[in-house]
Protein backbone atom coordinates (compact mmCIF):
# COMPACT_ATOMS: atom_id res chain seq x y z
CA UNK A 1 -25.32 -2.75 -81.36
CA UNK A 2 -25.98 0.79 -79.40
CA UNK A 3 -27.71 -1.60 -76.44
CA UNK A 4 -25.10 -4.00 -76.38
CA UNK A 5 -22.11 -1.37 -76.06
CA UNK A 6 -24.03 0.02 -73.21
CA UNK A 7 -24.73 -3.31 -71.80
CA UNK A 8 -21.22 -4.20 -71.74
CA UNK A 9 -20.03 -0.74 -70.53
CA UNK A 10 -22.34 -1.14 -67.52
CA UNK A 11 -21.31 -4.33 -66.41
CA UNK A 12 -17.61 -3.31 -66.64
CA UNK A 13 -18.91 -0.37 -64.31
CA UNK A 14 -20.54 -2.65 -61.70
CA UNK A 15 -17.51 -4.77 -62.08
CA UNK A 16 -15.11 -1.99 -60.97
CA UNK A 17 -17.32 -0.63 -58.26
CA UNK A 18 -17.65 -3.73 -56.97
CA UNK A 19 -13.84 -4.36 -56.76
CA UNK A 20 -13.49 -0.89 -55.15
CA UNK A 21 -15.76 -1.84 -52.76
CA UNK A 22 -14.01 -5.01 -51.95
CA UNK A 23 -10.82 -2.95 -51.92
CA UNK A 24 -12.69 -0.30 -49.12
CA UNK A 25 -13.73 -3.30 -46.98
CA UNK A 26 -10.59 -4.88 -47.16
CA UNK A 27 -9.25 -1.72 -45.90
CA UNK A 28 -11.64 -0.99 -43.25
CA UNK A 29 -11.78 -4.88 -41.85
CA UNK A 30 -7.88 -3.75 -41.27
CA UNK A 31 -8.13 -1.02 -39.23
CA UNK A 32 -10.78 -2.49 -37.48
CA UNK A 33 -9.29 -5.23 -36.13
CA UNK A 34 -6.05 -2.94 -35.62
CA UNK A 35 -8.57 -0.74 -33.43
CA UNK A 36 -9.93 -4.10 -31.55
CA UNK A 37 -6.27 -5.16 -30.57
CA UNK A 38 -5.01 -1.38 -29.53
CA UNK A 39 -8.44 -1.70 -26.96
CA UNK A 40 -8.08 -5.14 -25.82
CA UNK A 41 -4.72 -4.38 -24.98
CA UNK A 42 -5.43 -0.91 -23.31
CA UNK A 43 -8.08 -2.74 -21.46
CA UNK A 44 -5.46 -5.24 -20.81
CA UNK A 45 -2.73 -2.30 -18.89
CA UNK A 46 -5.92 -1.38 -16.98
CA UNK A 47 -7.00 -4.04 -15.55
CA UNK A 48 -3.04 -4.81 -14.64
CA UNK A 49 -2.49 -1.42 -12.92
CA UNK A 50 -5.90 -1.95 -11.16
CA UNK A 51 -4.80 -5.18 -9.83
CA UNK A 52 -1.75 -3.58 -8.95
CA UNK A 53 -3.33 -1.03 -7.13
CA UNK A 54 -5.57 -3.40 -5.15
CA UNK A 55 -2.99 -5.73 -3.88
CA UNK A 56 -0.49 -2.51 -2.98
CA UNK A 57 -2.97 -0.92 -1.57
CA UNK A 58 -5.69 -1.70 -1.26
CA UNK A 59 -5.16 -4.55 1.83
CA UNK A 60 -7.02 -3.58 4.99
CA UNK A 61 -6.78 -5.17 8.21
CA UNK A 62 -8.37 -4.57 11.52
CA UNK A 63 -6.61 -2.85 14.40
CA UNK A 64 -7.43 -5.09 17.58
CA UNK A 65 -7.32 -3.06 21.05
CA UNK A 66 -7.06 0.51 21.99
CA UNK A 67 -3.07 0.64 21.96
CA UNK A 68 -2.76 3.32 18.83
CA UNK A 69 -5.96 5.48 20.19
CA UNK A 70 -6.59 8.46 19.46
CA UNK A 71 -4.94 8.27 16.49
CA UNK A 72 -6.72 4.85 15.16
CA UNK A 73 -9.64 3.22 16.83
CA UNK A 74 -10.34 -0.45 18.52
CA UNK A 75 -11.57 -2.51 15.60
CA UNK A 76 -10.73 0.56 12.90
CA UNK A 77 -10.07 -1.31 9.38
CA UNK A 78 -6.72 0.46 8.33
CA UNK A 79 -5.57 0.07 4.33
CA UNK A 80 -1.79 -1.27 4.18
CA UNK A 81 0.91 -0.07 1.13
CA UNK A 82 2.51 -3.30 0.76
CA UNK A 83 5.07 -2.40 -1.27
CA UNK A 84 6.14 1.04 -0.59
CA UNK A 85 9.23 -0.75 1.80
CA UNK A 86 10.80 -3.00 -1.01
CA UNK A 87 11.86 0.26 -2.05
CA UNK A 88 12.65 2.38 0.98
CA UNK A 89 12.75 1.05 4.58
CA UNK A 90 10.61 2.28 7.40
CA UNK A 91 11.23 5.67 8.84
CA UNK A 92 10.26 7.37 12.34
CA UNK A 93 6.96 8.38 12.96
CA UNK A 94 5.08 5.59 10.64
CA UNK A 95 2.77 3.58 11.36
CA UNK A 96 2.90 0.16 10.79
CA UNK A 97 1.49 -3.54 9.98
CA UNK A 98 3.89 -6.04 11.28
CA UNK A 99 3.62 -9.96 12.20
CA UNK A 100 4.53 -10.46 16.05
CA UNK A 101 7.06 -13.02 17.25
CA UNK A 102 3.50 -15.13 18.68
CA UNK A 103 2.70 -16.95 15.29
CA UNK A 104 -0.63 -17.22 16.40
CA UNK A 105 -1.40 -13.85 16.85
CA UNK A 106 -3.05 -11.50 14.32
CA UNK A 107 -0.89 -8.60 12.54
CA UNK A 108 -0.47 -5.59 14.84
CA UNK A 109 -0.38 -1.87 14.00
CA UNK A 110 2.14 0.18 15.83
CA UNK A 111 4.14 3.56 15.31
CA UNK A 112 8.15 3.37 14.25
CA UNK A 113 10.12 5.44 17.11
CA UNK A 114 13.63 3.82 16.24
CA UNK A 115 15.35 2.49 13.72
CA UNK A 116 18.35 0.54 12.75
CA UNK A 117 21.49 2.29 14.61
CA UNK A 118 19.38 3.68 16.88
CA UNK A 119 19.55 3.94 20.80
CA UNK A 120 16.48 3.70 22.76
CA UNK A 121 15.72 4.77 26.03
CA UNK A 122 12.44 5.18 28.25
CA UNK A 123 13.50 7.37 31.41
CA UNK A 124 11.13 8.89 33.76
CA UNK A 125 8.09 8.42 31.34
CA UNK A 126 10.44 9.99 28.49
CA UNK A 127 11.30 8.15 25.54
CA UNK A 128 14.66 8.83 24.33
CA UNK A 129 16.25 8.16 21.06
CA UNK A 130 20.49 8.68 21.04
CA UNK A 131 20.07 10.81 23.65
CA UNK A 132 17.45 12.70 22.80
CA UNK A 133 14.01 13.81 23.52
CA UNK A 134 11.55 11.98 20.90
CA UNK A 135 9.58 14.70 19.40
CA UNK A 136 6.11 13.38 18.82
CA UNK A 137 3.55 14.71 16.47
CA UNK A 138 1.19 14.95 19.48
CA UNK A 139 1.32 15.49 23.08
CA UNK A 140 1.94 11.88 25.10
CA UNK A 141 1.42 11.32 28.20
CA UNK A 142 4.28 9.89 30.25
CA UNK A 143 5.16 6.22 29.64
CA UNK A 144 4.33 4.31 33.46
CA UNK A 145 6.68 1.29 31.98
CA UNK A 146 9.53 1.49 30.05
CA UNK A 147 9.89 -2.46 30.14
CA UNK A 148 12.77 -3.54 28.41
CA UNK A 149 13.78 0.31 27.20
CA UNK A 150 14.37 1.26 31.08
CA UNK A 151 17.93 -0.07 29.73
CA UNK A 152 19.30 1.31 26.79
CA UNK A 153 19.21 -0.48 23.41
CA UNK A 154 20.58 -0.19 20.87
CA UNK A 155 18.82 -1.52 17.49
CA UNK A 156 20.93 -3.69 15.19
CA UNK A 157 20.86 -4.20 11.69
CA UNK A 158 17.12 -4.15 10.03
CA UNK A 159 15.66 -3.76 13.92
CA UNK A 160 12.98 -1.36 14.42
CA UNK A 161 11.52 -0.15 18.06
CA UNK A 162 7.69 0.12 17.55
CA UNK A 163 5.59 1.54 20.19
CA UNK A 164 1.32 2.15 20.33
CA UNK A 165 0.66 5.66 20.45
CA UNK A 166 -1.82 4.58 23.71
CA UNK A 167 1.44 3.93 25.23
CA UNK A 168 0.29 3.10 28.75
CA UNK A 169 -2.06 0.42 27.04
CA UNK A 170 -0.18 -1.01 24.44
CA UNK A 171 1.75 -4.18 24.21
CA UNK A 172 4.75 -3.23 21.91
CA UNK A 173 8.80 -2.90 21.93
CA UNK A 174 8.97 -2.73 25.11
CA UNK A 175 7.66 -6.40 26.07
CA UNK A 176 9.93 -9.53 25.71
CA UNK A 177 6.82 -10.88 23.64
CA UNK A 178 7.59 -8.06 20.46
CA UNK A 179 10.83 -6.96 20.98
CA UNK A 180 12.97 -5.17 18.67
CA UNK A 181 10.92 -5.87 15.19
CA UNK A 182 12.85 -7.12 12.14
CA UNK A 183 12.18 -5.16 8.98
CA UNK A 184 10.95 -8.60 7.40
CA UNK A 185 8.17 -8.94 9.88
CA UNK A 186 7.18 -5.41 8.78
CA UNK A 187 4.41 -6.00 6.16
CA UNK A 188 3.63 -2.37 5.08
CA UNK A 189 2.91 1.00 6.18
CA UNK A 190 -0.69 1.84 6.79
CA UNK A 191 -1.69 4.80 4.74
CA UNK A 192 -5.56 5.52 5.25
CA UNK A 193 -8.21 4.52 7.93
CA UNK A 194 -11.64 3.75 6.33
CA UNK A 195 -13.64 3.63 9.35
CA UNK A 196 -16.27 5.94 9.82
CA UNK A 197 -14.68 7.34 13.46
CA UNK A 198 -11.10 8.05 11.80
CA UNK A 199 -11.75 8.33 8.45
CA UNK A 200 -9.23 9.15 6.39
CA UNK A 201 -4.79 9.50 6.64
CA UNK A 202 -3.65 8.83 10.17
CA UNK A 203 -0.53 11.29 11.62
């Protein structure tokens, strides 16, 4: 009788162990799969905000010709924020990625001198803007042609004036060809060169 009520004692043991035990992996299946969904998902926000980043900023294109030397080389690959005017529009003094009137040629990089309101003039190799002397970043040496500037203009309503910074060897806003630049041929604002010559943020 002794062996039986021990018998039956044990199994009632291993019965209730082995319902805890169900119980614990019931439990711990749960927060597993709660952990597996919280790191899909972070992976998920990464790989967004990379793919983000890439397609902001992480464009390149190449600059074709010497017309923004020194400050970016002939055939210098040039990363482009794409986005950073859907917020704020172009200012003086950046440089920028823009689609000429020519549909078949490439994108062009040029510097911002003037911008919507503005007045533009280029007398006696001086560039002008309302009046003014334009206060470059670096020393220029006198514009030979003013081109279409020798005449004031005065920029309308999302116009921009771009100019090269190689500005007796560029073809730019002064040229019937480019002309005054609308802000929706503007495709971004180049914000690092990543060739080995000019590596890094350009003035």
């Amino acid at each position: 009788m002794n062996i039986l009520i021990q018998e039956n004692e044990k199994n009632n043991r291993n019965k209730q162990d082995s319902l805890d035990f169900n119980r614990r992996r019931k439990h711990f299946d749960f927060v597993g799969i709660r952990r597996c969904l919280f790191f899909a998902c972070e992976i998920l926000v990464i790989v967004f905000l990379a793919y983000l980043a890439v397609i902001g900023f992480g464009i390149k294109t190449q600059n074709l010709g010497e017309s923004m030397s020194p400050t970016i080389g002939s055939n210098d690959y040039v990363l482009v924020n794409r986005f950073i005017y859907k917020v704020i529009s172009p200012k003086a003094g950046d440089i920028v990625v823009f689609d000429p009137r020519d549909s078949h040629s490439s994108l062009s990089v040029k510097r911002v001198v003037g911008v919507p309101g503005d007045t533009v003039l280029i007398k006696d190799g001086m560039l002008y803007i309302n009046k003014k002397l334009y206060s470059d970043n670096k020393k220029m040496p006198s514009i030979d042609s003013g081109g279409l500037a020798e005449n004031k203009i005065k920029l309308g309503k999302d116009e921009y004036f771009l100019l090269g910074d190689n500005r007796n060897n560029s073809e730019d806003s002064r040229f019937e060809s480019i002309g005054n630049v609308s802000k929706d041929s503007i495709k971004g604002k180049v914000w690092f060169d990543i060739s080995g010559g000019h590596f890094g943020v350009p003035d």
